[in-house]
Structures are given as structure tokens and as C-alpha cells.
N, C-alpha and C. Protein backbone atom coordinates (compact mmCIF):
# COMPACT_ATOMS: atom_id res chain seq x y z
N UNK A 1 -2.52 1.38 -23.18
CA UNK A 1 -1.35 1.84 -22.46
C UNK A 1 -1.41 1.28 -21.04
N UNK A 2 -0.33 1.09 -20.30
CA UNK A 2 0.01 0.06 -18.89
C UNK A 2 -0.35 1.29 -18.30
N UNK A 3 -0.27 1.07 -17.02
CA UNK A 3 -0.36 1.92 -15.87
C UNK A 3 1.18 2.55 -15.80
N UNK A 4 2.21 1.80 -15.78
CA UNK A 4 3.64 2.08 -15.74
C UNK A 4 3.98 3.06 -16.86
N UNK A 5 3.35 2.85 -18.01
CA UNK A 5 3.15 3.91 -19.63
C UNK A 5 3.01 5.05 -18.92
N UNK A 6 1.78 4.73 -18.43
CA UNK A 6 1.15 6.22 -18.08
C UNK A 6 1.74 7.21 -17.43
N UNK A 7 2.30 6.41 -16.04
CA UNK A 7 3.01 7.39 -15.04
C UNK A 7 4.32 7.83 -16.04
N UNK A 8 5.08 7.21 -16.65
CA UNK A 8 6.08 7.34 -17.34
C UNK A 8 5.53 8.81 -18.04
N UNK A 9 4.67 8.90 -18.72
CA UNK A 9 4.30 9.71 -19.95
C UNK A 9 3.54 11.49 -19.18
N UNK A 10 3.03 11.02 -17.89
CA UNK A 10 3.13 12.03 -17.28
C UNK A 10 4.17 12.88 -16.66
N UNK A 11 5.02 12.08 -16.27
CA UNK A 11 6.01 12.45 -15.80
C UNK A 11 7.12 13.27 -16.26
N UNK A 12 7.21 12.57 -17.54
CA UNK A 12 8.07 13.25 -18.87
C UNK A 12 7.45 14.65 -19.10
N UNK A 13 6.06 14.72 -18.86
CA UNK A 13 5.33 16.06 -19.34
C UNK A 13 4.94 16.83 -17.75
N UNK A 14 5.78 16.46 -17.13
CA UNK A 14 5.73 17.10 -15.49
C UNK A 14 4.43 17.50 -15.25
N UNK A 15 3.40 16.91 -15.60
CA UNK A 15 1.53 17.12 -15.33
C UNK A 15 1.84 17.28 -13.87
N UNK A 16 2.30 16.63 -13.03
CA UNK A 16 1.49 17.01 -11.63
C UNK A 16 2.04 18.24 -10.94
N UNK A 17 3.28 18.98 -11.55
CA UNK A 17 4.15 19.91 -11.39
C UNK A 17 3.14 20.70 -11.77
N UNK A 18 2.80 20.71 -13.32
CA UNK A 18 2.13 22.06 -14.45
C UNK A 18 0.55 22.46 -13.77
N UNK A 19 0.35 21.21 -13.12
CA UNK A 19 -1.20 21.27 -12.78
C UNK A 19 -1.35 22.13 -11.64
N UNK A 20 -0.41 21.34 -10.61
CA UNK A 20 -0.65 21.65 -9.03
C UNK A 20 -0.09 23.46 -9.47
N UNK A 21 1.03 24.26 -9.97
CA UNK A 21 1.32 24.78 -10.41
C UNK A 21 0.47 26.05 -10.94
N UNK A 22 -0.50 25.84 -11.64
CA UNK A 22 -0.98 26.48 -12.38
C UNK A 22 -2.79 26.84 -11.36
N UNK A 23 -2.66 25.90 -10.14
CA UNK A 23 -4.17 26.17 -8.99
C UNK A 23 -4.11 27.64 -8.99
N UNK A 24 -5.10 28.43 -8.47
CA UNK A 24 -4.66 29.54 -7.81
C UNK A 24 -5.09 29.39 -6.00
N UNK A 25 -5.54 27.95 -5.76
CA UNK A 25 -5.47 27.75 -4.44
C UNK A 25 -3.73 27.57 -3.86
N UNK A 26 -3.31 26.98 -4.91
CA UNK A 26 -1.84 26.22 -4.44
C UNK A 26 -0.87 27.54 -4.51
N UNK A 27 -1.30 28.61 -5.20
CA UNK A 27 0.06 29.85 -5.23
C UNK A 27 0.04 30.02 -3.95
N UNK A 28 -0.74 30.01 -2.88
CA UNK A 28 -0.84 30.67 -1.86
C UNK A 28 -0.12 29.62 -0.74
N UNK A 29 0.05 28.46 -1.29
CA UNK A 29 1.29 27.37 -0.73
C UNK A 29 2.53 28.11 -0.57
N UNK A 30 3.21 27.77 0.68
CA UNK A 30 4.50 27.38 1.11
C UNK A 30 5.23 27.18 -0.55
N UNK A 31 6.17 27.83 -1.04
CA UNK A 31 6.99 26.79 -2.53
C UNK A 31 7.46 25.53 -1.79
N UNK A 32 8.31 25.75 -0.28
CA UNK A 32 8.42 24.02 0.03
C UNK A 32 7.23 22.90 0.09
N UNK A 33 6.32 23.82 0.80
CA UNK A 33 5.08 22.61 0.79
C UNK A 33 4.59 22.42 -0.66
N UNK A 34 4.73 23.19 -1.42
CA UNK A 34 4.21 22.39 -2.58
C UNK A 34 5.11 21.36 -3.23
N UNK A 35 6.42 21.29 -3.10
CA UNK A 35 7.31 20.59 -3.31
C UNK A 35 6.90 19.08 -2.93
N UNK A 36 6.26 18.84 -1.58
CA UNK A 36 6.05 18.12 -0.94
C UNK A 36 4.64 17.70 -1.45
N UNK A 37 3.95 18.63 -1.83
CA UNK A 37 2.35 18.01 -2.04
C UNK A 37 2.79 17.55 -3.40
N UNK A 38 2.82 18.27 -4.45
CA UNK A 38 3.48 17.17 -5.67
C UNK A 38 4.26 15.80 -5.42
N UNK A 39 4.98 15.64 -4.50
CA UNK A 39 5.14 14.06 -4.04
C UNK A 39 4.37 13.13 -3.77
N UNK A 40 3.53 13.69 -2.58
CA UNK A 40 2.61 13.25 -2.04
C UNK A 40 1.71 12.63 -3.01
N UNK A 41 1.25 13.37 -3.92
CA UNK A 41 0.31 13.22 -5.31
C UNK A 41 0.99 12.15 -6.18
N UNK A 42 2.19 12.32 -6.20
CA UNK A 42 2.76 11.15 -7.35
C UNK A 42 2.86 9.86 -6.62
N UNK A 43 3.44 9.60 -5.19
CA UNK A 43 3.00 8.79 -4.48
C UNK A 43 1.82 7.95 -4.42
N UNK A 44 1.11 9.05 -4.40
CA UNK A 44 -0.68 8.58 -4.38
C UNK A 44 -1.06 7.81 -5.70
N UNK A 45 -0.75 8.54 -7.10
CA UNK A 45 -0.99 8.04 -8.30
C UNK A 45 -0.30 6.47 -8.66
N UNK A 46 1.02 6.69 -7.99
CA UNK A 46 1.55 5.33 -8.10
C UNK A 46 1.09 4.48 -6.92
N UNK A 47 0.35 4.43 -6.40
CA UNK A 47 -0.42 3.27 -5.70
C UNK A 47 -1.99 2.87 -5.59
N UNK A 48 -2.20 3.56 -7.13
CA UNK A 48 -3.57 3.31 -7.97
C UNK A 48 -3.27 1.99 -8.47
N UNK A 49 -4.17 1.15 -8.45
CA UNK A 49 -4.52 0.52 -9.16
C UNK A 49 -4.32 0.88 -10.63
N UNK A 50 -4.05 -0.43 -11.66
CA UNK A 50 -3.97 -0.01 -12.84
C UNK A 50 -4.90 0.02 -13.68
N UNK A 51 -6.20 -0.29 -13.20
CA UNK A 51 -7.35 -0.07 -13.97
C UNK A 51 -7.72 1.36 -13.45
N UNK A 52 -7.36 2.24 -12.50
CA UNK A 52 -7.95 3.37 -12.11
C UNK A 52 -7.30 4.58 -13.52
N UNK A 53 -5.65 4.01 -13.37
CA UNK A 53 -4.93 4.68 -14.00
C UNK A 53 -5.17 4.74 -15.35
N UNK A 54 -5.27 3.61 -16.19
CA UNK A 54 -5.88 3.25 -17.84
C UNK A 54 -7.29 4.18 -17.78
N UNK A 55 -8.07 4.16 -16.90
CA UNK A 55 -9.64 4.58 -16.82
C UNK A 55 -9.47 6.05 -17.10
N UNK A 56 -8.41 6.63 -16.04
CA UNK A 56 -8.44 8.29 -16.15
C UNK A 56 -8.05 9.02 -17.46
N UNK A 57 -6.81 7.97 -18.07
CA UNK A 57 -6.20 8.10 -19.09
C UNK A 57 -7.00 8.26 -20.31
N UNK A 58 -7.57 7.24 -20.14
CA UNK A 58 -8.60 6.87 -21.70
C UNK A 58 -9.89 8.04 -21.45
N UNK A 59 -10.51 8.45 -20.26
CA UNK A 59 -11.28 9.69 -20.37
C UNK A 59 -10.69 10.74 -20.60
N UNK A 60 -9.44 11.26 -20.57
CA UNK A 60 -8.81 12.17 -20.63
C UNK A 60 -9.14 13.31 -19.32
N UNK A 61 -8.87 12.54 -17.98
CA UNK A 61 -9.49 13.20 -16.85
C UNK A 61 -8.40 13.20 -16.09
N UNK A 62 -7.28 13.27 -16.37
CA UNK A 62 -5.89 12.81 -15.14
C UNK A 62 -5.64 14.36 -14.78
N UNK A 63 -5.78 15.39 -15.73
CA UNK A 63 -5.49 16.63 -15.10
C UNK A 63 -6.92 16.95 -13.95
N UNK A 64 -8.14 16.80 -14.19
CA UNK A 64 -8.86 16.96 -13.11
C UNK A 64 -8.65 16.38 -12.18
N UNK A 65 -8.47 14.83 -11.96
CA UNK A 65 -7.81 14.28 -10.69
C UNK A 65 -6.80 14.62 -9.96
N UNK A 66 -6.01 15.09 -10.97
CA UNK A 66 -5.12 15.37 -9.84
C UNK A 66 -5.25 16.72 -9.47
N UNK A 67 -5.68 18.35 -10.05
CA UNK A 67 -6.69 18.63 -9.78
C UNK A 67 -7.50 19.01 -7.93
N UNK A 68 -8.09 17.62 -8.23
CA UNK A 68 -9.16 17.52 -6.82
C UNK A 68 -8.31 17.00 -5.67
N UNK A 69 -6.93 16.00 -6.17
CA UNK A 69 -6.24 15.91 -5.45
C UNK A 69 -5.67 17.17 -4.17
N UNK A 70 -4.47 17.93 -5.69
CA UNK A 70 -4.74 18.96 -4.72
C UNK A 70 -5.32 19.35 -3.90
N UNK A 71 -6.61 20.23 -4.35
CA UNK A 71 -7.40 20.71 -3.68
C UNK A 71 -7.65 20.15 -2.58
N UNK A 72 -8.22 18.83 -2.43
CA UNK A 72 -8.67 18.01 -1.34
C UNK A 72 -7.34 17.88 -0.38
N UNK A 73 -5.86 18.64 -0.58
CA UNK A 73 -4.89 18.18 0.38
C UNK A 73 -4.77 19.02 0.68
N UNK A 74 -5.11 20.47 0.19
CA UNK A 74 -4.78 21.70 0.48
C UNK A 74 -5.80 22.26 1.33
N UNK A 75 -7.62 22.08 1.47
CA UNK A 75 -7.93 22.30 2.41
C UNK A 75 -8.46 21.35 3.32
N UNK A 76 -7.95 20.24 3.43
CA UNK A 76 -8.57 19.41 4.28
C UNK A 76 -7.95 19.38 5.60
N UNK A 77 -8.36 19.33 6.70
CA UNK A 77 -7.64 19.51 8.20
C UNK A 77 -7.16 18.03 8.41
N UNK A 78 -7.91 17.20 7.69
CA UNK A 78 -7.16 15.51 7.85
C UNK A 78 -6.49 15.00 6.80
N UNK A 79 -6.37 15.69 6.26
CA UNK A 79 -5.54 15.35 5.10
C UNK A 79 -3.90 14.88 5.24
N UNK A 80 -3.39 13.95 5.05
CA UNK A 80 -1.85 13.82 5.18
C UNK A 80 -0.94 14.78 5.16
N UNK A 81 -1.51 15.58 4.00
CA UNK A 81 -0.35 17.00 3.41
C UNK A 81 -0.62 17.86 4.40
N UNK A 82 -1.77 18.17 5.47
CA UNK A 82 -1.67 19.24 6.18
C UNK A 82 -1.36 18.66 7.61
N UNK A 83 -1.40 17.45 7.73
CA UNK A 83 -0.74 16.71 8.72
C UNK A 83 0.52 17.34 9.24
N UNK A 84 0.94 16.42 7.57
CA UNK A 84 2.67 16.27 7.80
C UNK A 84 3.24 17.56 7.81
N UNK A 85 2.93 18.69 6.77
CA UNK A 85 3.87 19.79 6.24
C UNK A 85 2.85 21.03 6.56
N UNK A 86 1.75 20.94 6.23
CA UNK A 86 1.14 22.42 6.52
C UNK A 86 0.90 22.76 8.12
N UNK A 87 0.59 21.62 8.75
CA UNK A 87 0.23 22.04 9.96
C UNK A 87 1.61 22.68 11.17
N UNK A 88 3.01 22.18 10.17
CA UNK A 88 4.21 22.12 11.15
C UNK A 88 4.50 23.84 10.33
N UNK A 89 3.82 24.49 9.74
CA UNK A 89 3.68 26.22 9.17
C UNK A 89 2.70 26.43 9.26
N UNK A 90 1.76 26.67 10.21
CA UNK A 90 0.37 27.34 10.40
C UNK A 90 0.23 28.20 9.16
N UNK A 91 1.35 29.13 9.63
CA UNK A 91 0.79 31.12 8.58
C UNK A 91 1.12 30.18 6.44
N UNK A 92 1.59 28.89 6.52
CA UNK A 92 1.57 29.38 5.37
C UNK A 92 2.60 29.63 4.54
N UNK A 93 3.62 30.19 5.30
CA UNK A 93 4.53 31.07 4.50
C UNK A 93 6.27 30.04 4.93
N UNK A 94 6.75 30.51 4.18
CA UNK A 94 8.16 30.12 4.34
C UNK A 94 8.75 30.78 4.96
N UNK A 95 9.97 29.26 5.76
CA UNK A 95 10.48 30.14 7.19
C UNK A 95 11.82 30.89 6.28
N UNK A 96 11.92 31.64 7.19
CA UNK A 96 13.72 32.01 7.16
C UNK A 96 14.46 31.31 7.40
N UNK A 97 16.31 31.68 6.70
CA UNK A 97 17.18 30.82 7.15
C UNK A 97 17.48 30.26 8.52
N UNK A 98 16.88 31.33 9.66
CA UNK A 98 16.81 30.49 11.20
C UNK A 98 15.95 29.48 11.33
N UNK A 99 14.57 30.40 10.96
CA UNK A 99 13.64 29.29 11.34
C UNK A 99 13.70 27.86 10.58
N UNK A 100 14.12 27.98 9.83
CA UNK A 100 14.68 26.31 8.78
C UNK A 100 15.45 25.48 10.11
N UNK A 101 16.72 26.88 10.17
CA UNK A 101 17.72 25.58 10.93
C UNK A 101 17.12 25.13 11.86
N UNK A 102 16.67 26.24 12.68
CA UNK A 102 16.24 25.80 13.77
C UNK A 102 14.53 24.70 14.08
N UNK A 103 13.83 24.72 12.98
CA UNK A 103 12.99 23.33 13.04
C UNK A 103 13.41 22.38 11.97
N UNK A 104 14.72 22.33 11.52
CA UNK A 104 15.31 21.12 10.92
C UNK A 104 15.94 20.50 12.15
N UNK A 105 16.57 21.08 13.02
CA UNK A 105 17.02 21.06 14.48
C UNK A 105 15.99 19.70 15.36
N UNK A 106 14.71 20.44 15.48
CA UNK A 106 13.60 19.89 16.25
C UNK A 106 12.92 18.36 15.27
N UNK A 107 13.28 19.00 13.94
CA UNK A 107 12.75 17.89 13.84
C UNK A 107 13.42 16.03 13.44
């Protein structure tokens, strides 16, 4: 199977949705930031190499990777995902309809 197979065949079976989804680190996500870290992750997967992608596939290890992905975006302080989206919500939590407008506003 191609690398392009693969992402295709995950995708159809929304793995990085069901996975990230199913953490019990990630319930405690923002629902927007997870919106965003599932991107982030498919992003990431599609700029694997296609021997990384065939490799995970054929071990049957793509749900752990992505997985550690998570994890590794959710508590890392350098991580892109807490860069971009967690760090601009300290507490965590989702704003209200002000606080939206008003840091869609700022940003």
C-alpha cells in the first residue's frame, strides 16, 4: 500500500479523530483545540515520508503513533499545538461568545 493509500484509508475511518478522541488526556482539551490538534496531526502524518508511513502501517502501529503524537502536543511547553492554540487559553477551557469575538478581534 502507497503512503497516499494509507492516508486515504485512515481518513475514511477518521483514526486520528477516533484516537485523539478516545485519550483521556485529550477530554480535558479545549473541543476547539482539539479540532486544531487533529489537524495539526494530519498535517504532520502527511509530511512523513513514505517509508515511515508503509512501516507504521505494515506493524500495525499508526494508532500508537498517533497516540504519542497527541500526547507529546498536549503536554509539551514547545510543542507547536501549545504554541499556537493552547497557550493563547491558559485555563484550558472554552471561551464564551465574547471572549471568541473579542480574541477573534485581537487576533
Amino acid at each position: 500500500m502507497s503512503g497516499r493509500e494509507i492516508i486515504n484509508e485512515i481518513s475514511r475511518d477518521d483514526l486520528v479523530r477516533k484516537v485523539v478522541g478516545s485519550m483521556h488526556i485529550a477530554q480535558a482539551e479545549s473541543k476547539y483545540n482539539l479540532d486544531d490538534l487533529c489537524q495539526d496531526i494530519w498535517l504532520s502524518l502527511m509530511s512523513k515520508p513514505e517509508e515511515v508511513l508503509c512501516r507504521l502501517w505494515e506493524r500495525g502501529e499508526f494508532e500508537y503513533y498517533i497516540m504519542r503524537m497527541a500526547a507529546n502536543n498536549i503536554c509539551s511547553g514547545t510543542s507547536p499545538y501549545y504554541q499556537i492554540y493552547k497557550k493563547a487559553l491558559p485555563s484550558g477551557r472554552d471561551l464564551d461568545k465574547e471572549e471568541l469575538e473579542e480574541w477573534q478581534r485581537k487576533g
